[in-house]
PDB file of N, CA and C in Angstrom:
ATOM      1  N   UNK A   1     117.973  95.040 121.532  1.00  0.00           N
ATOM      2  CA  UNK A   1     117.184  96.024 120.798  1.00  0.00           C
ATOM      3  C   UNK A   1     118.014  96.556 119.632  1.00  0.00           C
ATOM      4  N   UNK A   2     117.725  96.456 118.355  1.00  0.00           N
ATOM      5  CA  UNK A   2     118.033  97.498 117.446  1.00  0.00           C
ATOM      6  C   UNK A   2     117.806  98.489 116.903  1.00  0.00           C
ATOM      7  N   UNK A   3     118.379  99.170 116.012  1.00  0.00           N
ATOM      8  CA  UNK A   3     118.007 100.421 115.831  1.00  0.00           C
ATOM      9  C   UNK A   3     116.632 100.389 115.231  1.00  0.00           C
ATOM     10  N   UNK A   4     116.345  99.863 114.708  1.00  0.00           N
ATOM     11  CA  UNK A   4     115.215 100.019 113.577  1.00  0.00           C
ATOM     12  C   UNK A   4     113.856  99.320 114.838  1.00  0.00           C
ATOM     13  N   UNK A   5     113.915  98.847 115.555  1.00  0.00           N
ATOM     14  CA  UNK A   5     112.720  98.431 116.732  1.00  0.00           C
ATOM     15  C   UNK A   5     111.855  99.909 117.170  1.00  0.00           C
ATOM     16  N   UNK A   6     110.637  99.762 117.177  1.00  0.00           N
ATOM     17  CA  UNK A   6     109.286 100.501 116.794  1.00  0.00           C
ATOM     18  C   UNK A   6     108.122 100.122 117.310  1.00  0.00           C
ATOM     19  N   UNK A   7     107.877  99.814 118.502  1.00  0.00           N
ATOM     20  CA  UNK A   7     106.596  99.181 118.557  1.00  0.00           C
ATOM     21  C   UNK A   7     104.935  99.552 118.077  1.00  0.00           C
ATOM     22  N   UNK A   8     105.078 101.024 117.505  1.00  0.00           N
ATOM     23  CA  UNK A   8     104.466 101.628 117.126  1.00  0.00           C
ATOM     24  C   UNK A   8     104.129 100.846 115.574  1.00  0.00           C
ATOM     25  N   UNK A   9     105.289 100.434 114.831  1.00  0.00           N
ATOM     26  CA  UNK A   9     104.962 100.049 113.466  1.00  0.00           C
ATOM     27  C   UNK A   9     105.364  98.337 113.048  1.00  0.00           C
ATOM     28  N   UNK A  10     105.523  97.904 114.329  1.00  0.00           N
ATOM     29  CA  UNK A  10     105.736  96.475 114.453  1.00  0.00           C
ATOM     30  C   UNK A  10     104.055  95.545 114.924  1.00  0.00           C
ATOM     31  N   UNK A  11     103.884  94.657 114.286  1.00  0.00           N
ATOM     32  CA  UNK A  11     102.460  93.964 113.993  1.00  0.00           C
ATOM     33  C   UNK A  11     102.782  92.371 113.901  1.00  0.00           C
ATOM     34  N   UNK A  12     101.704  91.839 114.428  1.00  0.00           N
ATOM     35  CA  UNK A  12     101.611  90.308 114.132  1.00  0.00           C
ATOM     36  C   UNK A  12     101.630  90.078 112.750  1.00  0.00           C
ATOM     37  N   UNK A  13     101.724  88.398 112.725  1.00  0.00           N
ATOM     38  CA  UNK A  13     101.150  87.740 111.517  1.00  0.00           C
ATOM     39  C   UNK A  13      99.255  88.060 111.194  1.00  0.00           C
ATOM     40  N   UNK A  14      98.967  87.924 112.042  1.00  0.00           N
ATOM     41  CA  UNK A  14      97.846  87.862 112.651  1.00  0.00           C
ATOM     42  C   UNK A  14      96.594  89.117 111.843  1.00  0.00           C
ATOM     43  N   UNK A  15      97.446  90.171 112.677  1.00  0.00           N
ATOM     44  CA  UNK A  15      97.291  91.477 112.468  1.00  0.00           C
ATOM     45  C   UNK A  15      97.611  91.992 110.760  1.00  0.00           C
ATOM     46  N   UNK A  16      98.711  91.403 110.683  1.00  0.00           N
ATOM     47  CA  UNK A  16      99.021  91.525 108.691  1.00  0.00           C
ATOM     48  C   UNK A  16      97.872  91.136 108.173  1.00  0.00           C
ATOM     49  N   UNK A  17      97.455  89.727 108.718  1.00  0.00           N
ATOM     50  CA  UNK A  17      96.607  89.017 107.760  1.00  0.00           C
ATOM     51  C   UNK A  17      94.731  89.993 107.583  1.00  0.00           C
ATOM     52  N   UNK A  18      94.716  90.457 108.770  1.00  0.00           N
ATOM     53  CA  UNK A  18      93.785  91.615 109.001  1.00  0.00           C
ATOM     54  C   UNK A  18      93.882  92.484 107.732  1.00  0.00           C
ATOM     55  N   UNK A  19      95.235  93.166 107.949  1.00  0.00           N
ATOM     56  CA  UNK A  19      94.710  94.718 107.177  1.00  0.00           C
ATOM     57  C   UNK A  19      94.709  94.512 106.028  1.00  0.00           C
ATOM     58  N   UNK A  20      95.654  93.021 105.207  1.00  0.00           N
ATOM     59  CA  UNK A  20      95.802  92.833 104.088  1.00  0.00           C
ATOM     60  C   UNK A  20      94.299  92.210 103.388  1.00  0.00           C
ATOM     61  N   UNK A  21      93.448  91.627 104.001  1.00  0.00           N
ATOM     62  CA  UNK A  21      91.914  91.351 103.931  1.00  0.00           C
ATOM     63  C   UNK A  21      91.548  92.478 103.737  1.00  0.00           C
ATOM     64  N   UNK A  22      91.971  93.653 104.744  1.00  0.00           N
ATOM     65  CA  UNK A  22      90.865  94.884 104.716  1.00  0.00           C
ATOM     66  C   UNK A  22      91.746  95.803 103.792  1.00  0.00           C
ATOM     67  N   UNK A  23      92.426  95.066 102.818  1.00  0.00           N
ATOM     68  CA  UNK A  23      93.266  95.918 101.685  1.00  0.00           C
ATOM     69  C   UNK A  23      94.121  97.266 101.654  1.00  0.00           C
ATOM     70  N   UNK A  24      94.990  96.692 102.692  1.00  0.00           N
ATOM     71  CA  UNK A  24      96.389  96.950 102.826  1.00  0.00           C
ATOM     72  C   UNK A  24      97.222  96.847 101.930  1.00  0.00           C
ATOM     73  N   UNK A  25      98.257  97.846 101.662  1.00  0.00           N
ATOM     74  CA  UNK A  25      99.329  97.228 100.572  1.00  0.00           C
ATOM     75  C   UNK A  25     100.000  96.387 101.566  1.00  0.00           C
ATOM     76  N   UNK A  26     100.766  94.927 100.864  1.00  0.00           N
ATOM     77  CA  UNK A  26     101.752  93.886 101.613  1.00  0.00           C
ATOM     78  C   UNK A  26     102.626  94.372 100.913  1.00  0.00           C
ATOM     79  N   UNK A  27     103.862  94.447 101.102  1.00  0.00           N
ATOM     80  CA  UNK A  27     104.923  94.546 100.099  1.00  0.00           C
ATOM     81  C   UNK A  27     105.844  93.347 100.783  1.00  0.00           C
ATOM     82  N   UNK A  28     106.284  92.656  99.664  1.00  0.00           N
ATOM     83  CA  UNK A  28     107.315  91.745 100.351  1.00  0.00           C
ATOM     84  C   UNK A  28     108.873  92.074  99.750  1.00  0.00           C
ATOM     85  N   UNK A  29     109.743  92.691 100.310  1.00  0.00           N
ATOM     86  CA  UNK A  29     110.910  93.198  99.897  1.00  0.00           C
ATOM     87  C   UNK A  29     112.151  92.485 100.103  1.00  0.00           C
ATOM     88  N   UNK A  30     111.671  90.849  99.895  1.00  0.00           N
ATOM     89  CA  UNK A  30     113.303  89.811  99.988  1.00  0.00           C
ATOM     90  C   UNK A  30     113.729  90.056  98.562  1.00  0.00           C
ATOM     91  N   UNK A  31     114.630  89.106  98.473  1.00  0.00           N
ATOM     92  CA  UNK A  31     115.121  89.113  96.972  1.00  0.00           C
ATOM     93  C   UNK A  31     114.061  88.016  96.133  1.00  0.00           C
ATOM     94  N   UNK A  32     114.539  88.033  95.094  1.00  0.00           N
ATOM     95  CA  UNK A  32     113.536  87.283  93.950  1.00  0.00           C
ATOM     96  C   UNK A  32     113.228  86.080  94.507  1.00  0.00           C
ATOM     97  N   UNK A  33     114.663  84.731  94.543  1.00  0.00           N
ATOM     98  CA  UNK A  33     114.709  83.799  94.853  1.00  0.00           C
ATOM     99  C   UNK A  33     113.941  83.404  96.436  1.00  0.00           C
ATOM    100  N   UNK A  34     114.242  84.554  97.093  1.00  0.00           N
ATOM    101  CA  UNK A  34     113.662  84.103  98.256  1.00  0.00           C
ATOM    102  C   UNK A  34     111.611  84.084  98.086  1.00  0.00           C
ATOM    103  N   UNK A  35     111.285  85.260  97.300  1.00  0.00           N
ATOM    104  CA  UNK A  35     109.781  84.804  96.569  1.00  0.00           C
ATOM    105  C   UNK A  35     109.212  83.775  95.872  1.00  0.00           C
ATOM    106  N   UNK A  36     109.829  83.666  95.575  1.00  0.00           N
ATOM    107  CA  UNK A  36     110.101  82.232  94.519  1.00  0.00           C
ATOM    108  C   UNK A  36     109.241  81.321  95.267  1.00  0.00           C
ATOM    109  N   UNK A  37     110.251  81.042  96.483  1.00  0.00           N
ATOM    110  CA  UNK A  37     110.204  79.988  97.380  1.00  0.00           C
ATOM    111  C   UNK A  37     109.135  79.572  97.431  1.00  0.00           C
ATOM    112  N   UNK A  38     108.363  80.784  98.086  1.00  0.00           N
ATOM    113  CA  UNK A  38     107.003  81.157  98.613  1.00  0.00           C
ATOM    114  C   UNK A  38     106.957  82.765  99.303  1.00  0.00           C
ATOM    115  N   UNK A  39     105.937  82.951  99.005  1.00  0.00           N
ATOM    116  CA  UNK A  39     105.364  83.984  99.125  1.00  0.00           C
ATOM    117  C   UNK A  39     103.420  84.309 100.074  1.00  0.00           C
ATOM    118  N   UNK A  40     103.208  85.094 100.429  1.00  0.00           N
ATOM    119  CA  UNK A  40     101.849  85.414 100.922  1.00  0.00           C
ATOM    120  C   UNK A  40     101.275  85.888  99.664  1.00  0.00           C
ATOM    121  N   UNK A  41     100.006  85.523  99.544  1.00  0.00           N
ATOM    122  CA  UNK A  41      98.730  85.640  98.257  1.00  0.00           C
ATOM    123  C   UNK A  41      98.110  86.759  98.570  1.00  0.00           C
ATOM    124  N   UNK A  42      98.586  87.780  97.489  1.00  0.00           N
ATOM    125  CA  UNK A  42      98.034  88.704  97.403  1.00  0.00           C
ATOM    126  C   UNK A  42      99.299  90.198  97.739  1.00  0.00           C
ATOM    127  N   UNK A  43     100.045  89.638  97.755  1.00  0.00           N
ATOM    128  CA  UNK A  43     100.927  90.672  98.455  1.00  0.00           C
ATOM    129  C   UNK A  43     101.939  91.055  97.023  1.00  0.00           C
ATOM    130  N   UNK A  44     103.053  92.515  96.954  1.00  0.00           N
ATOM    131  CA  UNK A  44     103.340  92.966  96.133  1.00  0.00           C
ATOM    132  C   UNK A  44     105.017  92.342  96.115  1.00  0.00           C
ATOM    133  N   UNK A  45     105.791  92.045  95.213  1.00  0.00           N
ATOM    134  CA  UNK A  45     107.165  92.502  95.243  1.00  0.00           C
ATOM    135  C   UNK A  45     107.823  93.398  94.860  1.00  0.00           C
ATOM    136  N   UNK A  46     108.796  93.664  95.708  1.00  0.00           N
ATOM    137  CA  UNK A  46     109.717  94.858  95.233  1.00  0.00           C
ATOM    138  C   UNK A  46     110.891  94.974  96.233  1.00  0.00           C
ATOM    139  N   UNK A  47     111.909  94.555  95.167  1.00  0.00           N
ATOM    140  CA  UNK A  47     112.794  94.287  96.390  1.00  0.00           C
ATOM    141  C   UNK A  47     113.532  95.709  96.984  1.00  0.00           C
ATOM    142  N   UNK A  48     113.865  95.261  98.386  1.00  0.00           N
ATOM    143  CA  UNK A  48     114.407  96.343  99.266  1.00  0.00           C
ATOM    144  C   UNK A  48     115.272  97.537  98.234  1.00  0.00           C
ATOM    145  N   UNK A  49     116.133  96.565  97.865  1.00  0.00           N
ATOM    146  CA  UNK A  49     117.313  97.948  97.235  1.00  0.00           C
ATOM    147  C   UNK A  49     116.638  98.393  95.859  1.00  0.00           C
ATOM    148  N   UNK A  50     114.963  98.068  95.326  1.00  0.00           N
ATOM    149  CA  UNK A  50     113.932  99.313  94.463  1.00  0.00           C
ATOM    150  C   UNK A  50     113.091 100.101  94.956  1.00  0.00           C
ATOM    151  N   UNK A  51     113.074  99.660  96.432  1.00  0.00           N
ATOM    152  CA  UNK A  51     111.842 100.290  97.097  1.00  0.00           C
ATOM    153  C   UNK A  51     111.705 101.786  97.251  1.00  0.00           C
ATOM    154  N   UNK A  52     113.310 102.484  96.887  1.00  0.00           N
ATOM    155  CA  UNK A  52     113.211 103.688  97.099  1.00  0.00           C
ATOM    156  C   UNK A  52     112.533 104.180  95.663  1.00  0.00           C
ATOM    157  N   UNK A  53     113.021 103.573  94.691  1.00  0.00           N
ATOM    158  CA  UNK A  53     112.574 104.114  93.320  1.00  0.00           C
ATOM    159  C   UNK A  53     111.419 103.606  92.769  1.00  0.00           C
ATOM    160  N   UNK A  54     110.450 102.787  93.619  1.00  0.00           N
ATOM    161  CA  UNK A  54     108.860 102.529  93.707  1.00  0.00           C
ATOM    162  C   UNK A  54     107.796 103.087  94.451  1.00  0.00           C
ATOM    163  N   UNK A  55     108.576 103.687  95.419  1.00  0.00           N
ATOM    164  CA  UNK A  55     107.781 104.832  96.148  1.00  0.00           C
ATOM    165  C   UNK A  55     106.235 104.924  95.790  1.00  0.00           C
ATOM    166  N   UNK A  56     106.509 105.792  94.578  1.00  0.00           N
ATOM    167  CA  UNK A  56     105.728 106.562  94.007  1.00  0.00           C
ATOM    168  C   UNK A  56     104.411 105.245  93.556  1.00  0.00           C
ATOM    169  N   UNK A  57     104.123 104.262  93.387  1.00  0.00           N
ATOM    170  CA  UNK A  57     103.304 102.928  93.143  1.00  0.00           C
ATOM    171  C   UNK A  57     103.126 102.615  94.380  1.00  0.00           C
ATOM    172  N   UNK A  58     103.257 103.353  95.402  1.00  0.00           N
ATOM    173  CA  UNK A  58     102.498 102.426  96.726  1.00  0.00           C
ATOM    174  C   UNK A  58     102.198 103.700  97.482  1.00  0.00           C
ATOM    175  N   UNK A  59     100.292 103.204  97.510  1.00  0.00           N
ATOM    176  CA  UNK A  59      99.320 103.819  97.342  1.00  0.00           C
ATOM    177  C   UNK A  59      99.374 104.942  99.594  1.00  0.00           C
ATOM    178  N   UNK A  60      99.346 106.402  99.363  1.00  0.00           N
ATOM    179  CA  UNK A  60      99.393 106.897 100.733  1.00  0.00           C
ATOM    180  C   UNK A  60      98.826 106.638 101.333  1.00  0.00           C
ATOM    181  N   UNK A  61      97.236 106.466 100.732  1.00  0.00           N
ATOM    182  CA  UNK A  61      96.068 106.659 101.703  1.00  0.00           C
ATOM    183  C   UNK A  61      95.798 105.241 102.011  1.00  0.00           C
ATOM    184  N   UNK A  62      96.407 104.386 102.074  1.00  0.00           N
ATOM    185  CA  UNK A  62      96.024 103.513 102.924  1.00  0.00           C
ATOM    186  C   UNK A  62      97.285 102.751 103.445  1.00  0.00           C
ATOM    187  N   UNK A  63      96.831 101.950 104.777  1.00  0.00           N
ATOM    188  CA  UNK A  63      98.120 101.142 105.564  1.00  0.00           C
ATOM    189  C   UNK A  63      99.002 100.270 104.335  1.00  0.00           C
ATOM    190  N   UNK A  64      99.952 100.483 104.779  1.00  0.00           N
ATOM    191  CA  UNK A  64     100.997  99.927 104.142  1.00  0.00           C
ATOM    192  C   UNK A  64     102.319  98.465 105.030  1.00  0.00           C
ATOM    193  N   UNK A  65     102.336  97.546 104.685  1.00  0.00           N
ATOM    194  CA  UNK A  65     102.924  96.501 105.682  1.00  0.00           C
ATOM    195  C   UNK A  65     103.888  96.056 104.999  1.00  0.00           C
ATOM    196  N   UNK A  66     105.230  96.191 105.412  1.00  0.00           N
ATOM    197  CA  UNK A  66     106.265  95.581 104.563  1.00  0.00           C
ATOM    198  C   UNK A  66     106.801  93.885 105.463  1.00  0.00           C
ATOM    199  N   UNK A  67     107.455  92.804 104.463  1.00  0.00           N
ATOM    200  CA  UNK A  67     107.742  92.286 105.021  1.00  0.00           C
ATOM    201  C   UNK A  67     108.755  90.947 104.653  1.00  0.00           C
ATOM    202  N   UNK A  68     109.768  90.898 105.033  1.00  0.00           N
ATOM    203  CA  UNK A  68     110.683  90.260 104.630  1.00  0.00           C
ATOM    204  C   UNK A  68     110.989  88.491 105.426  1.00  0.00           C
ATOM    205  N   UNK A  69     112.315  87.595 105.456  1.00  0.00           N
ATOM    206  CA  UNK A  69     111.901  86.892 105.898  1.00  0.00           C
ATOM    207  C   UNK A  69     111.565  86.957 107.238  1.00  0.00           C
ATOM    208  N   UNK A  70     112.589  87.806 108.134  1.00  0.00           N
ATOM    209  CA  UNK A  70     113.024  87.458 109.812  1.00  0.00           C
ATOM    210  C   UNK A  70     112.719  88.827 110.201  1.00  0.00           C
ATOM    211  N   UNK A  71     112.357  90.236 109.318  1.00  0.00           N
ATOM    212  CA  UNK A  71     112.064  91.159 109.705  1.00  0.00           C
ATOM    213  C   UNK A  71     112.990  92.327 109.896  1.00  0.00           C
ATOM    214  N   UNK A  72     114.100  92.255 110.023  1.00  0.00           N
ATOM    215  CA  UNK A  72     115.124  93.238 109.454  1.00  0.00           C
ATOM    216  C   UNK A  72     114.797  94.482 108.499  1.00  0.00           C
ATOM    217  N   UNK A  73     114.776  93.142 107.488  1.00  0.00           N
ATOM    218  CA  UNK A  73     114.481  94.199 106.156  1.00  0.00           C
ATOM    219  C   UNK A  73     113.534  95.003 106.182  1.00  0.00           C
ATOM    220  N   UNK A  74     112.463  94.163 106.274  1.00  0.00           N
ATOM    221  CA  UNK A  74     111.169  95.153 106.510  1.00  0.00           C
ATOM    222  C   UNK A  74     111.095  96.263 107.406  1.00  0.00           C
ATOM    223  N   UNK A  75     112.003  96.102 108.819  1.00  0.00           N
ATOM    224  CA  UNK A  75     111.584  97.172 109.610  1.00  0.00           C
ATOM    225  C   UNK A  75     112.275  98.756 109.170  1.00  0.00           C
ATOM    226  N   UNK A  76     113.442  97.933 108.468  1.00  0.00           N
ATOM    227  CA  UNK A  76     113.983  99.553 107.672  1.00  0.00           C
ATOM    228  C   UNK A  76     113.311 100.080 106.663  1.00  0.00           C
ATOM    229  N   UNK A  77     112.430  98.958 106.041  1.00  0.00           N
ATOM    230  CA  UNK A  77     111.318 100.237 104.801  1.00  0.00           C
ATOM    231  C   UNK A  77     110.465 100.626 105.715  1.00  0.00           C
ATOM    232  N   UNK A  78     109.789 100.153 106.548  1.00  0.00           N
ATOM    233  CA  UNK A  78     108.831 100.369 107.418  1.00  0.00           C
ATOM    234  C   UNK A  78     108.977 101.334 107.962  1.00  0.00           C
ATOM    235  N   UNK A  79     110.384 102.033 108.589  1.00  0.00           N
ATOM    236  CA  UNK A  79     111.317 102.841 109.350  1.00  0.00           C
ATOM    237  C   UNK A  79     110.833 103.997 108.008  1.00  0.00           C
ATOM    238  N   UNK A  80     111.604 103.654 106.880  1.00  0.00           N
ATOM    239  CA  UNK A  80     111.835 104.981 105.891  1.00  0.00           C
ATOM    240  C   UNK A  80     110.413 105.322 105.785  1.00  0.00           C
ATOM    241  N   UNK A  81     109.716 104.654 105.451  1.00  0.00           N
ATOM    242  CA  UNK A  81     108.327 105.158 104.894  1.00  0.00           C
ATOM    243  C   UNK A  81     107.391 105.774 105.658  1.00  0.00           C
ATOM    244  N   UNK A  82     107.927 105.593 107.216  1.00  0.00           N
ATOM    245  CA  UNK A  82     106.665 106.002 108.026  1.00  0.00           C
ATOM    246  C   UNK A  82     107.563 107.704 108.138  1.00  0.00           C
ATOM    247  N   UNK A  83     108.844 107.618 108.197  1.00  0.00           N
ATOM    248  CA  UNK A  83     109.849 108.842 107.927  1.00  0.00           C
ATOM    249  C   UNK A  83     108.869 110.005 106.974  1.00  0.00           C
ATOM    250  N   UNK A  84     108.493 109.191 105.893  1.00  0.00           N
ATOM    251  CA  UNK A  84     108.190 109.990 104.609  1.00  0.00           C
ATOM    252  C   UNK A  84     106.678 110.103 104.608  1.00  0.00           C
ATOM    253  N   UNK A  85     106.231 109.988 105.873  1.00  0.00           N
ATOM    254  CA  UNK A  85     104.447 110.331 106.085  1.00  0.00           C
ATOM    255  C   UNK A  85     103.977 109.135 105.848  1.00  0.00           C
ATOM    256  N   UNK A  86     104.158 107.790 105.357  1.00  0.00           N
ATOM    257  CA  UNK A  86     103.217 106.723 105.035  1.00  0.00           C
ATOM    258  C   UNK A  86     102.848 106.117 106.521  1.00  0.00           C
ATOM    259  N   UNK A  87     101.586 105.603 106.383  1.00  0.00           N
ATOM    260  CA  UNK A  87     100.906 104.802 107.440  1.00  0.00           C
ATOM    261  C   UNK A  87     101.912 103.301 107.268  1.00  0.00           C
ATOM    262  N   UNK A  88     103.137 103.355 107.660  1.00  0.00           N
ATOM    263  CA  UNK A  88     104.043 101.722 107.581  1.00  0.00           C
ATOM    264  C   UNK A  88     103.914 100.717 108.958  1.00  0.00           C
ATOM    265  N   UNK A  89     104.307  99.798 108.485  1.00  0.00           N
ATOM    266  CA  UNK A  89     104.132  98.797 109.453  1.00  0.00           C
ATOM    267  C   UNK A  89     105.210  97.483 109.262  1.00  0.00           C
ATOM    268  N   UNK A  90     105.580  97.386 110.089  1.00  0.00           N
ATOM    269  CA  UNK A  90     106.536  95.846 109.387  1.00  0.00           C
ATOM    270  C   UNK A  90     106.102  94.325 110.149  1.00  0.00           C
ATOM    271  N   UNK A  91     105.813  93.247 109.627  1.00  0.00           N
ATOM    272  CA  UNK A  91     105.751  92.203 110.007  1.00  0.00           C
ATOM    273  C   UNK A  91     106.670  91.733 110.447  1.00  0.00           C
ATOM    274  N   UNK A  92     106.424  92.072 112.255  1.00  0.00           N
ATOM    275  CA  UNK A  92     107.536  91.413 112.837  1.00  0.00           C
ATOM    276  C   UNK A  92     108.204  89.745 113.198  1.00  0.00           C
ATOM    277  N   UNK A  93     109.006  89.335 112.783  1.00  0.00           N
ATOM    278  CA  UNK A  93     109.119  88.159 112.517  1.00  0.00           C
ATOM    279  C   UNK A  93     109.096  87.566 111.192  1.00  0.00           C
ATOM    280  N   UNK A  94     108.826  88.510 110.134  1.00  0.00           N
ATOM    281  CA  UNK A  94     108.637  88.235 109.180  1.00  0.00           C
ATOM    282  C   UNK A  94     108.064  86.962 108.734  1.00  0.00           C
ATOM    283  N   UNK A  95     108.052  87.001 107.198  1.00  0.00           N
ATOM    284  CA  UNK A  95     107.202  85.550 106.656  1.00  0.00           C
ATOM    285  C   UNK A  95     107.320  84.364 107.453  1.00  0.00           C
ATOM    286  N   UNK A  96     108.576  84.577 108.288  1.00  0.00           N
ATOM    287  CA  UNK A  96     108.488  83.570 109.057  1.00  0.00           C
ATOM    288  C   UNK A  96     108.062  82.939 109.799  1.00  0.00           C
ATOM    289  N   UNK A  97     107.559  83.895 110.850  1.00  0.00           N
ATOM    290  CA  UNK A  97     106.593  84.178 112.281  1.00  0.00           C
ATOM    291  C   UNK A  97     105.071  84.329 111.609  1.00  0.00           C
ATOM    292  N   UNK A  98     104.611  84.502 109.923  1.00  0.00           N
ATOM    293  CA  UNK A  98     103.223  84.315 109.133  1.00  0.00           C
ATOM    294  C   UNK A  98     103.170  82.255 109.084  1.00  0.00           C
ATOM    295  N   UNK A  99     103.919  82.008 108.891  1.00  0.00           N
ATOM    296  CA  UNK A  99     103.666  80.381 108.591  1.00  0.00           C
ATOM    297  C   UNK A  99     104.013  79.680 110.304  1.00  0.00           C
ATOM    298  N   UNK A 100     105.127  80.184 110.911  1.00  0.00           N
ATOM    299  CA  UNK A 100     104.852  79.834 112.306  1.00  0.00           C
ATOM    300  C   UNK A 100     103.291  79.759 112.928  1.00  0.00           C
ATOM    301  N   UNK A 101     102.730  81.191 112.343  1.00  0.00           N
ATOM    302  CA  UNK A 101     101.022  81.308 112.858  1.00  0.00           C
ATOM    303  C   UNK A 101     100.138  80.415 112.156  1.00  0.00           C
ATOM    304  N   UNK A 102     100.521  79.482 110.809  1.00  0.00           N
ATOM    305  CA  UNK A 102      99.635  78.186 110.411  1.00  0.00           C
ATOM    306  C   UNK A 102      99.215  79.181 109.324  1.00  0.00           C
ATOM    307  N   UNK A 103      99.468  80.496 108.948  1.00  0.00           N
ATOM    308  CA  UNK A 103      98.991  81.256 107.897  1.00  0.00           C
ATOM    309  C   UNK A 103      99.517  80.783 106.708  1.00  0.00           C
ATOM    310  N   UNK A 104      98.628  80.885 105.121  1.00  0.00           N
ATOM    311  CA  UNK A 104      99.145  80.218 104.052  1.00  0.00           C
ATOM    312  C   UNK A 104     100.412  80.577 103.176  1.00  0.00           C
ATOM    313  N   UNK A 105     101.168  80.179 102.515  1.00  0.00           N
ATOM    314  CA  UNK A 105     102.045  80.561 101.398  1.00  0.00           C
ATOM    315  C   UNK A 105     101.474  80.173 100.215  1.00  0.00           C
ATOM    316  N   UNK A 106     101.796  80.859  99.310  1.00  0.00           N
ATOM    317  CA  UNK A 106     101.699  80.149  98.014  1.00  0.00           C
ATOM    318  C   UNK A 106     103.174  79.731  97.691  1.00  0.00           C
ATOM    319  N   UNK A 107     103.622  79.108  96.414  1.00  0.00           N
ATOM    320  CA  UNK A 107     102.597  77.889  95.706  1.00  0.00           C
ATOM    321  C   UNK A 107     101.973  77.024  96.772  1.00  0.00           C
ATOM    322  N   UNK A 108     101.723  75.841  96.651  1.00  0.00           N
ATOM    323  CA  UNK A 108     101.095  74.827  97.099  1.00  0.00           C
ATOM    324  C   UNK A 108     102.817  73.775  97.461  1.00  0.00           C
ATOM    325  N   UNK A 109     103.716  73.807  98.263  1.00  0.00           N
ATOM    326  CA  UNK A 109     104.452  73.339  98.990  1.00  0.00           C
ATOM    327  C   UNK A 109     105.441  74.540  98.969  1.00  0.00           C
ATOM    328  N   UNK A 110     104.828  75.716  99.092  1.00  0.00           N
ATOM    329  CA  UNK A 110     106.217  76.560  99.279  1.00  0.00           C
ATOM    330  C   UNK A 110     106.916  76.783 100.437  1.00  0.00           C
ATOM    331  N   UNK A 111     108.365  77.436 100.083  1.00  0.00           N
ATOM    332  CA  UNK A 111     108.928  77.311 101.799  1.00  0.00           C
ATOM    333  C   UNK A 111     109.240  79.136 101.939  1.00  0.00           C
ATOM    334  N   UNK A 112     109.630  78.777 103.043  1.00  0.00           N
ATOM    335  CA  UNK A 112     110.509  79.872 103.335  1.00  0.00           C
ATOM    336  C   UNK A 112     112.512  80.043 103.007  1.00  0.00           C
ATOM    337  N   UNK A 113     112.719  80.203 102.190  1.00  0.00           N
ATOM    338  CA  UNK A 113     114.056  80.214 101.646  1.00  0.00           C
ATOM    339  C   UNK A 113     114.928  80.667 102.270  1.00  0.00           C
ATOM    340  N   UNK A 114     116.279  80.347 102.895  1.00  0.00           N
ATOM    341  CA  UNK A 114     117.313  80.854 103.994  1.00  0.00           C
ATOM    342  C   UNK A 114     117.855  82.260 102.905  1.00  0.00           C
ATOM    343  N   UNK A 115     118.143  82.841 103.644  1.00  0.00           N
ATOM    344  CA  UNK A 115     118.950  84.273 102.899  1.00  0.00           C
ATOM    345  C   UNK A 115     119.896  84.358 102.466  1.00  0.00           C
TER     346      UNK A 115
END
């Protein structure tokens, strides 16, 4: 168990792919290169070490899902933001555990990029 584990704000691929249909912010907070790779359609970037100084661009009133490759990352914005009143959530398993579930990436052969 680590510190940042939450079952309260930890969610499937599954479940992402839900709220982000029912227009959820996604935020994906790897680094550039790792977006590059591939990425989920429709979802925002901003990487982890801007997320504090983007705040203010990601919207309160509705669920918010951060998510990185393996889930780390995400669970610490997920951690801060639900800190700071936001409805957060982190994709546990990250992008990783989204294409494990047969869910899409963009481009059209994208991968998942090692860290």
């Amino acid at each position: 168990m680590n510190a940042f584990e939450n079952p309260e704000m930890e969610i499937t691929a599954q479940r992402a792919a839900k709220l982000l249909a029912d227009g959820a912010s996604v935020i994906d907070v790897r680094e550039g290169y790792e977006r590059e790779a591939g990425y989920i359609k429709g979802t925002r970037h901003i990487e982890l070490e801007r997320l504090a100084s983007s705040a203010e661009q990601i919207d309160r009133d509705r669920p918010v899902v951060f998510h990185c490759r393996l889930g780390l990352r995400s669970a610490m914005a997920a951690s801060a933001f639900r800190a700071a009143g936001y409805d957060a959530y982190t994709l546990t398993g990250g992008i990783q555990a989204w294409v494990d579930a047969g869910l899409p990436i963009e481009p059209d052969g994208g991968y998942v990029a090692d860290h």
